[in-house]
PDB file of N, CA and C in Angstrom:
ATOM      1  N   UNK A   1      87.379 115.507  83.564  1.00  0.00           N
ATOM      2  CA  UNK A   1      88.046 115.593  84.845  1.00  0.00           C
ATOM      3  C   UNK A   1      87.744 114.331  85.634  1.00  0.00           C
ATOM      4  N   UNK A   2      89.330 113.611  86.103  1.00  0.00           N
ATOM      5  CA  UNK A   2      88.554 112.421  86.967  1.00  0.00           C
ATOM      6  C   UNK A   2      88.159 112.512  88.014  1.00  0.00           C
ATOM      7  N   UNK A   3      87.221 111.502  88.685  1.00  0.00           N
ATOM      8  CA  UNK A   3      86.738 111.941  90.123  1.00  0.00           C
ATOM      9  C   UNK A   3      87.817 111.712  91.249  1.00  0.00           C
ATOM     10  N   UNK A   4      87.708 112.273  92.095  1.00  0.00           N
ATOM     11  CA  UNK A   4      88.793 112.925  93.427  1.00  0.00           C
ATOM     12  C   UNK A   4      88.352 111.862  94.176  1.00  0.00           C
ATOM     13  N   UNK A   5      88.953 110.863  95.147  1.00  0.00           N
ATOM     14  CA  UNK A   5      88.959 110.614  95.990  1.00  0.00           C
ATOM     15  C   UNK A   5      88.382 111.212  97.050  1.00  0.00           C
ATOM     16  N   UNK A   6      87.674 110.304  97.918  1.00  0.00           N
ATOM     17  CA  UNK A   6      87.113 110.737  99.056  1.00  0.00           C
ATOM     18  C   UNK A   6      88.093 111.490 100.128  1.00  0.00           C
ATOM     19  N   UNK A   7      89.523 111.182 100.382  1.00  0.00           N
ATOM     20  CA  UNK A   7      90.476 111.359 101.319  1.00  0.00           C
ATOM     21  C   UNK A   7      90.942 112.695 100.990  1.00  0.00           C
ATOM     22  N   UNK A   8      91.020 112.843  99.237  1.00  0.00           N
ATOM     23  CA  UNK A   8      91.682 114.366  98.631  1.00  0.00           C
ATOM     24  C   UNK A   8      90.615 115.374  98.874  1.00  0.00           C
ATOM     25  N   UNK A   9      88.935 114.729  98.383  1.00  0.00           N
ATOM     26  CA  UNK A   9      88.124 115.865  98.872  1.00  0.00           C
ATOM     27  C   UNK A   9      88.139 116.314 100.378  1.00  0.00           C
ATOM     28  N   UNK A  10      88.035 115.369 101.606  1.00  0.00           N
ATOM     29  CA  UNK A  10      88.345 115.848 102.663  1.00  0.00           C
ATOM     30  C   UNK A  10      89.396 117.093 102.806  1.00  0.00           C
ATOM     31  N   UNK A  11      90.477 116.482 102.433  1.00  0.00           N
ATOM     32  CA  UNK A  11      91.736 117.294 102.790  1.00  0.00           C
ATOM     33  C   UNK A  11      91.347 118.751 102.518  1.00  0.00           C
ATOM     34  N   UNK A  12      90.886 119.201 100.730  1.00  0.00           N
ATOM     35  CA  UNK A  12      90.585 120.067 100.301  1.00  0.00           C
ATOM     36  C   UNK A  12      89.427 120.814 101.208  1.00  0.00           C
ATOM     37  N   UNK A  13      88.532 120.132 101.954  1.00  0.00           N
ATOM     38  CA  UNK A  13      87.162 120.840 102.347  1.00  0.00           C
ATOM     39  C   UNK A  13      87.924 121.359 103.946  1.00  0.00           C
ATOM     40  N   UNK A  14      89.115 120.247 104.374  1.00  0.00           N
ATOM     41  CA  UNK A  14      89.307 120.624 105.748  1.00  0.00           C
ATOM     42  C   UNK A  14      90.201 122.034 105.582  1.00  0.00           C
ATOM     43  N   UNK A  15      91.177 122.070 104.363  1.00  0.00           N
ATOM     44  CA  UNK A  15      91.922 123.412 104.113  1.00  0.00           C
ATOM     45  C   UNK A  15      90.862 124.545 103.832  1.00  0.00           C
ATOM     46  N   UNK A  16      89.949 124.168 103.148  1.00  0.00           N
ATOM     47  CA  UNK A  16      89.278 125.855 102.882  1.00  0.00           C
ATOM     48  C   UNK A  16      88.802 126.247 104.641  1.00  0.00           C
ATOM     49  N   UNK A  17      88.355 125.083 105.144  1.00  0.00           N
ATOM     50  CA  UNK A  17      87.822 125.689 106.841  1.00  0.00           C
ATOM     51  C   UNK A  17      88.607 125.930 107.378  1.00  0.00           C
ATOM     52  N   UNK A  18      89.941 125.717 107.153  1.00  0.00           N
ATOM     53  CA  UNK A  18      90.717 126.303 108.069  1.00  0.00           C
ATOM     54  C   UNK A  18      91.520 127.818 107.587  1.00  0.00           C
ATOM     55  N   UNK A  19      91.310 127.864 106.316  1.00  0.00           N
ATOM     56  CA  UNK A  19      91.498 129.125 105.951  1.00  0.00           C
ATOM     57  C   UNK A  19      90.226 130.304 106.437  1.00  0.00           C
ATOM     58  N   UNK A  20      89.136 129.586 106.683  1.00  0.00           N
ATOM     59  CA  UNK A  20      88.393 130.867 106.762  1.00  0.00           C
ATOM     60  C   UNK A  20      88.574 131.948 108.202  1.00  0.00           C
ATOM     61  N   UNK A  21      87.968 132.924 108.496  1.00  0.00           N
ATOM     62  CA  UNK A  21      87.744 133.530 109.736  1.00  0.00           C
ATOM     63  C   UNK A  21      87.360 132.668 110.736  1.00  0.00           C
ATOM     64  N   UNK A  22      86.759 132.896 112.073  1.00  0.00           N
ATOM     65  CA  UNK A  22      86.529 132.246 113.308  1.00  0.00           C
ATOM     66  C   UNK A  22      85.426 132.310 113.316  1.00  0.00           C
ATOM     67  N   UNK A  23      84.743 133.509 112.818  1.00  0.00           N
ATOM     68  CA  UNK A  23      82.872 133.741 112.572  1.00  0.00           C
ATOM     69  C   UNK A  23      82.472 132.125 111.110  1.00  0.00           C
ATOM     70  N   UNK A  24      83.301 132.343 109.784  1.00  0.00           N
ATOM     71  CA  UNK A  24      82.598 131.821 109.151  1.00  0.00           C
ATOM     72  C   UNK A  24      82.959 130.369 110.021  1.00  0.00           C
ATOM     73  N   UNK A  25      83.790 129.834 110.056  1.00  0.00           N
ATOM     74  CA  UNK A  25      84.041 128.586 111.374  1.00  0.00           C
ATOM     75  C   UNK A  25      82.448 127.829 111.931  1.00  0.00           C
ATOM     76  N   UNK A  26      82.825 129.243 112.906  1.00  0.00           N
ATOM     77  CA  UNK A  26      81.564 129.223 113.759  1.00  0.00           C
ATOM     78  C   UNK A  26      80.189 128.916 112.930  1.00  0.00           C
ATOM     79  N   UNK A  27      80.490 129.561 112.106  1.00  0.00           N
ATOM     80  CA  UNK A  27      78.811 129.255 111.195  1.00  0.00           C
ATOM     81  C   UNK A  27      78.558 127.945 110.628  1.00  0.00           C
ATOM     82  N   UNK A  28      79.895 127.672 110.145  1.00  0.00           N
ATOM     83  CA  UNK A  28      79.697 125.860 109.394  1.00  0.00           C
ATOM     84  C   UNK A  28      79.829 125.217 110.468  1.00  0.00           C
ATOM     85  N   UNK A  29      80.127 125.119 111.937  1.00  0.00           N
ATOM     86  CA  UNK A  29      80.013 124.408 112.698  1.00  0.00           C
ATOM     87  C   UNK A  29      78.284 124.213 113.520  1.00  0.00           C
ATOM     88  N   UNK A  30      78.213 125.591 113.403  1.00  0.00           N
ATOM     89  CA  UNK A  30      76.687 125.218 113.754  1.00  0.00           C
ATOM     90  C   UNK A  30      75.785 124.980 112.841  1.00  0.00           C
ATOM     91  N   UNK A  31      75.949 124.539 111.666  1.00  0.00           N
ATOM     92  CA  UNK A  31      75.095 124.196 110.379  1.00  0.00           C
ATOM     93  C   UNK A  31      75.273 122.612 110.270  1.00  0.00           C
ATOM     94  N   UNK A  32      77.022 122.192 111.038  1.00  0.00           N
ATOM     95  CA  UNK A  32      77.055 121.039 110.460  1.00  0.00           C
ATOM     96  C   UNK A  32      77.935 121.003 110.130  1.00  0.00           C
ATOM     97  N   UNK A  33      79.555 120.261 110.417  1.00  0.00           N
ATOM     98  CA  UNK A  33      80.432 120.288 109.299  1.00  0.00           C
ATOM     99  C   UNK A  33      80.098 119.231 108.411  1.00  0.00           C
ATOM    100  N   UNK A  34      79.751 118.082 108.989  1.00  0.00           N
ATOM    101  CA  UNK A  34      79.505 117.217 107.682  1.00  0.00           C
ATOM    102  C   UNK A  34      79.029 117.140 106.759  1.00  0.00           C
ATOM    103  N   UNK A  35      77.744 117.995 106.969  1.00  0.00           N
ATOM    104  CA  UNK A  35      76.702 118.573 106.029  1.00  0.00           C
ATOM    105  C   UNK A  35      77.174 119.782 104.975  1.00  0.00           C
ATOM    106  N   UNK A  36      78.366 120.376 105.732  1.00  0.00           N
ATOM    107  CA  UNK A  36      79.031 121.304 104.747  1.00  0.00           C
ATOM    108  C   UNK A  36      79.364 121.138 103.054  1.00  0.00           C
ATOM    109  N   UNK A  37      78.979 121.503 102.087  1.00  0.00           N
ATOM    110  CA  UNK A  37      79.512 121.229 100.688  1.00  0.00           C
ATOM    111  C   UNK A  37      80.637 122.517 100.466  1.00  0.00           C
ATOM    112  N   UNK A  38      81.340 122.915 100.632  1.00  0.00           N
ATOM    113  CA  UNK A  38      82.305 123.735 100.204  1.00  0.00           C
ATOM    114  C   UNK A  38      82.134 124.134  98.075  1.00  0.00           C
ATOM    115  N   UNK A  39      82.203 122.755  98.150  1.00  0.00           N
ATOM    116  CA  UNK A  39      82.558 122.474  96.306  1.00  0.00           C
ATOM    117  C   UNK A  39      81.238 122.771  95.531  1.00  0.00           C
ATOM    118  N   UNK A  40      79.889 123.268  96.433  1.00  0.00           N
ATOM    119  CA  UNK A  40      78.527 123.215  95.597  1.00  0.00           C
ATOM    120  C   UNK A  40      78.514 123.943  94.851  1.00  0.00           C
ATOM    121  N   UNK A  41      77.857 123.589  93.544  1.00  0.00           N
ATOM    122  CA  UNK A  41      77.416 124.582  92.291  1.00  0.00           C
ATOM    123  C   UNK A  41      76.721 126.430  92.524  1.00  0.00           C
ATOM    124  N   UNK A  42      77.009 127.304  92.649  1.00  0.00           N
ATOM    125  CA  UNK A  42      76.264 128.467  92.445  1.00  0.00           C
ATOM    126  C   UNK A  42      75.111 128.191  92.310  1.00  0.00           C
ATOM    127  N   UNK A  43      73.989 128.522  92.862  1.00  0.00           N
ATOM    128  CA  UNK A  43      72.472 129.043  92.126  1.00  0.00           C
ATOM    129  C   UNK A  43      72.639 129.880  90.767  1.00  0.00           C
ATOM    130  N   UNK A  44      72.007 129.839  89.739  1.00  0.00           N
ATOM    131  CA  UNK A  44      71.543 130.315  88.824  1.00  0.00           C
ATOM    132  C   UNK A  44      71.414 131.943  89.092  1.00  0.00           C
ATOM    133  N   UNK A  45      72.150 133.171  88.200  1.00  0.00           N
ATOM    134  CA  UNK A  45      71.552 133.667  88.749  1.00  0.00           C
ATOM    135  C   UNK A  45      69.739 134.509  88.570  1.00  0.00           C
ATOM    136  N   UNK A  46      69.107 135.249  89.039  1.00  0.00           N
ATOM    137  CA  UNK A  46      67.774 135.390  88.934  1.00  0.00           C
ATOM    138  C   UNK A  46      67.436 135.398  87.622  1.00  0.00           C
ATOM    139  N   UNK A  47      68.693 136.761  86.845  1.00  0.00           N
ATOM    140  CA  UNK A  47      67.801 137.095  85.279  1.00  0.00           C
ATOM    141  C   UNK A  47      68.374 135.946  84.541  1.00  0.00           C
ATOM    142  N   UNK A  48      68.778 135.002  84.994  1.00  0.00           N
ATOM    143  CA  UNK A  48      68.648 133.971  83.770  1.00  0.00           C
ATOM    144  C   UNK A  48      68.334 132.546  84.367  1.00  0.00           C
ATOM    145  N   UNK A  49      67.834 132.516  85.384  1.00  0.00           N
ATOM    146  CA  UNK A  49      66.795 131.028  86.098  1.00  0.00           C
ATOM    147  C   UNK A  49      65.916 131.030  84.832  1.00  0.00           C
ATOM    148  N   UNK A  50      65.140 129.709  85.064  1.00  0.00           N
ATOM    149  CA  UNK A  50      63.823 129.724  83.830  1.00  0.00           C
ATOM    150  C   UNK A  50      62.837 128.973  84.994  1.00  0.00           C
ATOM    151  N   UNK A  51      61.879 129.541  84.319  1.00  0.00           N
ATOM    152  CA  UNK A  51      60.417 128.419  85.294  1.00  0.00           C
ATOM    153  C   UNK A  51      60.035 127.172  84.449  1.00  0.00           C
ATOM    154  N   UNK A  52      58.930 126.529  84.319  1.00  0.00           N
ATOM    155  CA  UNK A  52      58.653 125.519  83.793  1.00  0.00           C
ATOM    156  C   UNK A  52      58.274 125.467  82.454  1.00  0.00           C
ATOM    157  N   UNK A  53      57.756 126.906  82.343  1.00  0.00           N
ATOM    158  CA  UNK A  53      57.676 127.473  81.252  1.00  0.00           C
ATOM    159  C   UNK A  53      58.727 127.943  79.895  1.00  0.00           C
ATOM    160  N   UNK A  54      60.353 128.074  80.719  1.00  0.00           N
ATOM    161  CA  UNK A  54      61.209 128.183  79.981  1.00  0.00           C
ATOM    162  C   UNK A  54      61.268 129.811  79.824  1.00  0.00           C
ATOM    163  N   UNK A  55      60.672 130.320  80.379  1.00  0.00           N
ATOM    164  CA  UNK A  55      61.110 131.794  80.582  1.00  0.00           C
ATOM    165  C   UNK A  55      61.624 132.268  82.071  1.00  0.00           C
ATOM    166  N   UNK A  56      62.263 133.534  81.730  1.00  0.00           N
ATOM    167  CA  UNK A  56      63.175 133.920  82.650  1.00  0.00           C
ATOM    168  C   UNK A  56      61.604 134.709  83.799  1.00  0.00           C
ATOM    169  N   UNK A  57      62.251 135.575  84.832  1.00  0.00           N
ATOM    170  CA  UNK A  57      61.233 135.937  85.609  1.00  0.00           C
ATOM    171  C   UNK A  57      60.933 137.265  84.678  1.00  0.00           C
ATOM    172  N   UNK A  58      62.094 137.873  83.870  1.00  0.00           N
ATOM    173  CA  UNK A  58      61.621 139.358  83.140  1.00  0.00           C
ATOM    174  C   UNK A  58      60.809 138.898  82.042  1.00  0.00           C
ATOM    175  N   UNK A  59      60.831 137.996  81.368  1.00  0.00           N
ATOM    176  CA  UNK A  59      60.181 137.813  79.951  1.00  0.00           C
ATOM    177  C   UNK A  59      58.973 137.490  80.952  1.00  0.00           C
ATOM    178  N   UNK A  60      58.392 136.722  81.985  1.00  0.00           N
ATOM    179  CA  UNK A  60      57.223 136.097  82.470  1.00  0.00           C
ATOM    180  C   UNK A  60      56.403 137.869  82.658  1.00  0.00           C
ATOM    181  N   UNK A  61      57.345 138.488  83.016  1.00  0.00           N
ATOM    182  CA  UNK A  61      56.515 140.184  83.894  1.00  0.00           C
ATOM    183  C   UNK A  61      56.361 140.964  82.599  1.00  0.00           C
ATOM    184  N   UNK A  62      57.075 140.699  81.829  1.00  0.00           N
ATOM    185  CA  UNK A  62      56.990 141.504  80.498  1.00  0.00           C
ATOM    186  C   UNK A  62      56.063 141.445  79.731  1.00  0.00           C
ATOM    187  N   UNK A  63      55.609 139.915  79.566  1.00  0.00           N
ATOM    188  CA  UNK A  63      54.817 139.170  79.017  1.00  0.00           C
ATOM    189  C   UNK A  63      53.342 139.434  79.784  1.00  0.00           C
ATOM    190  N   UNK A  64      53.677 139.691  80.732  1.00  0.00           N
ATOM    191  CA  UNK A  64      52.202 139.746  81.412  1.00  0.00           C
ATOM    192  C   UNK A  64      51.883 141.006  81.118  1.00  0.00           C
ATOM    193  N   UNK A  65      52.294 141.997  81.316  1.00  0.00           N
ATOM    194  CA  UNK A  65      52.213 143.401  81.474  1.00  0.00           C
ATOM    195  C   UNK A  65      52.000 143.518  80.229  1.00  0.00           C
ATOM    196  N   UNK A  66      52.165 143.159  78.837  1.00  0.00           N
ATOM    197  CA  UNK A  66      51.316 143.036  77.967  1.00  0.00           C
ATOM    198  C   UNK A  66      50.269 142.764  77.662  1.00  0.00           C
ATOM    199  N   UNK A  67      49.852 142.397  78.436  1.00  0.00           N
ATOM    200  CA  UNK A  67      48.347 142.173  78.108  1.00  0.00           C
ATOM    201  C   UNK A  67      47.024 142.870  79.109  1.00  0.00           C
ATOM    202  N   UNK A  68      47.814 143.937  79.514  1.00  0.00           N
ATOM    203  CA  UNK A  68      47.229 144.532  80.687  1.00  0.00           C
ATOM    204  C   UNK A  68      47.053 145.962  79.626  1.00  0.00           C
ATOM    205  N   UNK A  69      46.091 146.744  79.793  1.00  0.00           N
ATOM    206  CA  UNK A  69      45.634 148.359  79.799  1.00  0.00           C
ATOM    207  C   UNK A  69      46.684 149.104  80.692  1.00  0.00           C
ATOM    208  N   UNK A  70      47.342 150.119  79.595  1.00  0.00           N
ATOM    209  CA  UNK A  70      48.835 151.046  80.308  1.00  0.00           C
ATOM    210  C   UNK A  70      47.630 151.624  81.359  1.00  0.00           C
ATOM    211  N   UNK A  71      46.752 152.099  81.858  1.00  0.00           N
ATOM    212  CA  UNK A  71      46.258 153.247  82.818  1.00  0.00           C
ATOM    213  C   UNK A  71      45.940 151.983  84.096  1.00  0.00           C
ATOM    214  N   UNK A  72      45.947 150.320  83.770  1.00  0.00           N
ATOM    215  CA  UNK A  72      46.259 149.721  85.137  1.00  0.00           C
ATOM    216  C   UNK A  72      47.353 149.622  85.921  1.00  0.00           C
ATOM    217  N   UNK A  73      48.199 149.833  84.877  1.00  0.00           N
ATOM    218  CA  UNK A  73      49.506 149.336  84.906  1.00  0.00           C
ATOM    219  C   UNK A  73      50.161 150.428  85.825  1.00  0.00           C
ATOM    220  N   UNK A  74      50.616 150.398  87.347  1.00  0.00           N
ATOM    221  CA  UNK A  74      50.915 151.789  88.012  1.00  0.00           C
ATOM    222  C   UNK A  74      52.692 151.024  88.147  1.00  0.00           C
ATOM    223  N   UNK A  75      53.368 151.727  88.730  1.00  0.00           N
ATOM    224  CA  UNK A  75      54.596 151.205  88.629  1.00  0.00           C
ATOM    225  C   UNK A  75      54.607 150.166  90.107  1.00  0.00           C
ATOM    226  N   UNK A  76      53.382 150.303  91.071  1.00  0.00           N
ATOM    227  CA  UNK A  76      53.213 149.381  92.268  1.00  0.00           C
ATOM    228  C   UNK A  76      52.367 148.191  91.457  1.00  0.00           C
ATOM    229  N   UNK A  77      51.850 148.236  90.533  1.00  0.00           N
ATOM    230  CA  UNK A  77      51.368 147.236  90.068  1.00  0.00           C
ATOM    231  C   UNK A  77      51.846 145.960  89.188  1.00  0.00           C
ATOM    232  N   UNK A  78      53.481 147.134  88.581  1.00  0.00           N
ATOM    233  CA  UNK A  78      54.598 145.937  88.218  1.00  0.00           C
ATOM    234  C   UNK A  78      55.388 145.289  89.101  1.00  0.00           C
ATOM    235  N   UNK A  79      55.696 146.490  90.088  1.00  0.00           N
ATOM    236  CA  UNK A  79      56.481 145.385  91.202  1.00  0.00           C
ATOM    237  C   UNK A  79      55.978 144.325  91.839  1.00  0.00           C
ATOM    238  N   UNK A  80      54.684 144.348  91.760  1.00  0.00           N
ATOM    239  CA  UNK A  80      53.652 143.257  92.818  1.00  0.00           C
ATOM    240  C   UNK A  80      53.585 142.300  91.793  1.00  0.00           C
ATOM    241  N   UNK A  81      53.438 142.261  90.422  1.00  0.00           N
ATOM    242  CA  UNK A  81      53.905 141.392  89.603  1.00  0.00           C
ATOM    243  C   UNK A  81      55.334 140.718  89.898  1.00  0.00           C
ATOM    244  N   UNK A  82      56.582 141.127  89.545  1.00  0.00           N
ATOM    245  CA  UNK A  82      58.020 141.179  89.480  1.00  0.00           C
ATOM    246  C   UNK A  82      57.701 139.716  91.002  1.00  0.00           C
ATOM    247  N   UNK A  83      57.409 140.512  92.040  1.00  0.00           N
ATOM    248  CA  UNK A  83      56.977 140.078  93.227  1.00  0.00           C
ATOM    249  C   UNK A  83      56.700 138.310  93.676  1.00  0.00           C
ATOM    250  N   UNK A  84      55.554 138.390  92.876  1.00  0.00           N
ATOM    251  CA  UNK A  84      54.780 137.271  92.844  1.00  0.00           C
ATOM    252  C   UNK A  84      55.537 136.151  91.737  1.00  0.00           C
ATOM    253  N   UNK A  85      55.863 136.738  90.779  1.00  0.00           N
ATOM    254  CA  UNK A  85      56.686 135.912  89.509  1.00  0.00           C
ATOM    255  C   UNK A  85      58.244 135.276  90.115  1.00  0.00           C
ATOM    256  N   UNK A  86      58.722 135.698  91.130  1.00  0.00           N
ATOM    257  CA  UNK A  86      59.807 135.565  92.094  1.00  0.00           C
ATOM    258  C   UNK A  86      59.614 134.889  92.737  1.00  0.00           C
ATOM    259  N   UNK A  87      58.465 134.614  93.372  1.00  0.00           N
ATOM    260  CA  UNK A  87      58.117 133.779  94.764  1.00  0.00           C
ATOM    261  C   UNK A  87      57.538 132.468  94.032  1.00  0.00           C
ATOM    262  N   UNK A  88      56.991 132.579  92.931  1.00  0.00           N
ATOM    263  CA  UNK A  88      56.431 131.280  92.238  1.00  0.00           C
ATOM    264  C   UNK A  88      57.476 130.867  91.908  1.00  0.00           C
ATOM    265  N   UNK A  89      58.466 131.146  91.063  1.00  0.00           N
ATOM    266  CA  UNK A  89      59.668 130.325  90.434  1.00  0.00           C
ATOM    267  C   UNK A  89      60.715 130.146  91.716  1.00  0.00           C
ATOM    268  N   UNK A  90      60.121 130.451  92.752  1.00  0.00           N
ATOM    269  CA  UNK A  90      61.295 130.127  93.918  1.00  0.00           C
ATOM    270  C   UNK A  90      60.264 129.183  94.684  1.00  0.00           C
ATOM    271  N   UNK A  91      59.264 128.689  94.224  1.00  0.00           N
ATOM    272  CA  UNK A  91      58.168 127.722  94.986  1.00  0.00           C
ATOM    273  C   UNK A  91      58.133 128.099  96.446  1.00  0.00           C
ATOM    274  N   UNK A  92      57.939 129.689  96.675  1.00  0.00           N
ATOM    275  CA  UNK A  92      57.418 129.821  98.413  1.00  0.00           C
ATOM    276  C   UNK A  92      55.751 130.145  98.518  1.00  0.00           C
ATOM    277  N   UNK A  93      56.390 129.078  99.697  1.00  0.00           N
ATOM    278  CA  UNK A  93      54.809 128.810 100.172  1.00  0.00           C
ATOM    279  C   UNK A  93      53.852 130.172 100.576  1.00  0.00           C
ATOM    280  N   UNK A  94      54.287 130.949 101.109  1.00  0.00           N
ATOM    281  CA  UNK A  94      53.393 132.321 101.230  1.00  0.00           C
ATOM    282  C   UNK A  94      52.274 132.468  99.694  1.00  0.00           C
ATOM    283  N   UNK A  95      53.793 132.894  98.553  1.00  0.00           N
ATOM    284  CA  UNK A  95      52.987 133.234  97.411  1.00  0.00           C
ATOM    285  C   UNK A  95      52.421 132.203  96.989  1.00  0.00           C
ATOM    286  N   UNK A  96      52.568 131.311  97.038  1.00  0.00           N
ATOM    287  CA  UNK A  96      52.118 129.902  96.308  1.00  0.00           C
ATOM    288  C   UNK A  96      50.635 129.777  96.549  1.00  0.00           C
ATOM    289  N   UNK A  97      50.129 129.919  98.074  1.00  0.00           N
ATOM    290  CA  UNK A  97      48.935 130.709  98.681  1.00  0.00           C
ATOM    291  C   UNK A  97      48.445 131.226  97.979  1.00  0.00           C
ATOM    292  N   UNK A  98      48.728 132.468  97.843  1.00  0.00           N
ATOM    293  CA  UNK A  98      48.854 133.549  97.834  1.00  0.00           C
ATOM    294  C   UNK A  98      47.775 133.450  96.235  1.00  0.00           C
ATOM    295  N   UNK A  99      48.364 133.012  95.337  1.00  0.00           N
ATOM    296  CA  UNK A  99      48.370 132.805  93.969  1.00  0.00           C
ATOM    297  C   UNK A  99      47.077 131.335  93.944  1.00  0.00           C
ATOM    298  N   UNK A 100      47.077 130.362  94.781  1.00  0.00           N
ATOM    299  CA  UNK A 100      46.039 129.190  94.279  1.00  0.00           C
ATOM    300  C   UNK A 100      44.373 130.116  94.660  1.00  0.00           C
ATOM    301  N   UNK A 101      44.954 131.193  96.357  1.00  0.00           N
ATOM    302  CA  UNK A 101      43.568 131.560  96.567  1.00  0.00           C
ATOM    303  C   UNK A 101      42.730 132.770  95.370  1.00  0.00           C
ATOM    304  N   UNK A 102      44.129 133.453  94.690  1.00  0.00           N
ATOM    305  CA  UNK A 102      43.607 134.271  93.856  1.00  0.00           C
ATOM    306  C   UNK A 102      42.789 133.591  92.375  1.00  0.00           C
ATOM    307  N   UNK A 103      43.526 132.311  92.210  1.00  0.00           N
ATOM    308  CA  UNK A 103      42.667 131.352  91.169  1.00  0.00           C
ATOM    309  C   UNK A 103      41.197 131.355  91.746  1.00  0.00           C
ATOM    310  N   UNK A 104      40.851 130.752  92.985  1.00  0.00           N
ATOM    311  CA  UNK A 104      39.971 130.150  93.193  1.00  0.00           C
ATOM    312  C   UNK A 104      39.225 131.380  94.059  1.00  0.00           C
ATOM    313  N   UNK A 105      39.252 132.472  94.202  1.00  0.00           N
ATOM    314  CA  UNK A 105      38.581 133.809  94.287  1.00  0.00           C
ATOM    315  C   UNK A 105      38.100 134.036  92.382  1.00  0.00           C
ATOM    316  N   UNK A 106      39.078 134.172  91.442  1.00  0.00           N
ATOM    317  CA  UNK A 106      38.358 134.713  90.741  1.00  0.00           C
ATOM    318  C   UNK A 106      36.940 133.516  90.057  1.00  0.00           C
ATOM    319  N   UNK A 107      37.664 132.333  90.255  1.00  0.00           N
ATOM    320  CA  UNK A 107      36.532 131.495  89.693  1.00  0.00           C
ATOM    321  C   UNK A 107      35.292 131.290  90.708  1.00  0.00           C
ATOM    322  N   UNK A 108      34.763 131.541  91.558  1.00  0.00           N
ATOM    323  CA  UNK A 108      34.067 131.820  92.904  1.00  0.00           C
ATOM    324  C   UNK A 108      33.370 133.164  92.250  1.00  0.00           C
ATOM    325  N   UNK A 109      33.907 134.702  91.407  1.00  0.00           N
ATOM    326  CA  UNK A 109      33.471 135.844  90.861  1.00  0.00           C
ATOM    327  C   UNK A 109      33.073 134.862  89.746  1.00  0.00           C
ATOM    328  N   UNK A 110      33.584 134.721  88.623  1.00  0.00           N
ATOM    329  CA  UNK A 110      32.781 133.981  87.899  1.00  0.00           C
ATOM    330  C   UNK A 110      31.622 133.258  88.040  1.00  0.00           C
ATOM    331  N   UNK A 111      31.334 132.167  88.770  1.00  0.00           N
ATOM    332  CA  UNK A 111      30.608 131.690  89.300  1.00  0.00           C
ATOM    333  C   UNK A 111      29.380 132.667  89.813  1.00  0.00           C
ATOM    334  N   UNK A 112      29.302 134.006  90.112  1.00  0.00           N
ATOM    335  CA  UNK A 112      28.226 134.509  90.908  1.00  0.00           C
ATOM    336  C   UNK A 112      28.284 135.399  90.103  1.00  0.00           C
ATOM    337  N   UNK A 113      28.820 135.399  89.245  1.00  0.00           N
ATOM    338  CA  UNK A 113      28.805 137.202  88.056  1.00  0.00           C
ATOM    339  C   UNK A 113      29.365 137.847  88.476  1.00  0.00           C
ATOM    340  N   UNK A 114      30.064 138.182  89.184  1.00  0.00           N
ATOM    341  CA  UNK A 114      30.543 139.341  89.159  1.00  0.00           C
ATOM    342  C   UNK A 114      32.001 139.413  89.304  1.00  0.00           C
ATOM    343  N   UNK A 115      32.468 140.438  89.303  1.00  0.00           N
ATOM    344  CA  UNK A 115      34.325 140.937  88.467  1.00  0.00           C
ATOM    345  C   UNK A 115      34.815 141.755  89.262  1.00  0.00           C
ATOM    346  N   UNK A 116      35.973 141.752  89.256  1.00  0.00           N
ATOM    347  CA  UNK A 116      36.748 142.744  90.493  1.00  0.00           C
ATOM    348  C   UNK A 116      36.800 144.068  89.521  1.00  0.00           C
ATOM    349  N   UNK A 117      36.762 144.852  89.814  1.00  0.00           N
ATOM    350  CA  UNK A 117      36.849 146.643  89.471  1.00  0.00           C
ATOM    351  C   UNK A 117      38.338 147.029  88.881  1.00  0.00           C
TER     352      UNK A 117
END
């Protein structure tokens, strides 16, 4: 496909805004029209993103939960997995926290002997 002209993409980005409602309008105007991409790619969606690892977020929870004892395993204990495996492959800063302090808590238990229950 050849590339579009700058003047044809305009035209095209100024017709979809003027097709929309007065709310969505309103919304790309206060975001920015220039900043607007109309033409941007979709996000990925979740069950088939990959992390760095090359797995999806279900094979990462699946994978983990294997290696866990079924009588830890409560069904609040997969979602808080599911959870955390979501927020890492979406790089937010909460879990990202969340996850370096739990590294450096358990190596801190190591360090003094002792193990979480």
């Amino acid at each position: 496909m050849e590339a579009l002209s700058k003047d044809v993409i305009e035209q095209r980005k100024k017709a979809i805004f003027d097709s929309m409602g007065k709310r969505g309008q309103k919304r790309i105007v206060r975001q920015g029209y220039d900043q607007w991409d109309p033409f941007q790619e979709p996000k990925d969606p979740l069950d088939i993103r990959k992390d760095i690892t090359k797995r999806t977020i279900h094979e990462l929870v699946h994978e983990f939960l294997q290696t866990r004892r079924e009588e830890t395993s409560s069904v609040s204990f997969g979602e808080g997995v599911f959870e955390m495996a979501l927020a890492l492959m979406n790089n937010n800063d909460k879990y990202r926290g969340m996850f370096e302090f739990s590294l450096w808590y358990a190596d801190l238990l190591k360090k003094e002997g002792s193990e979480l229950e």
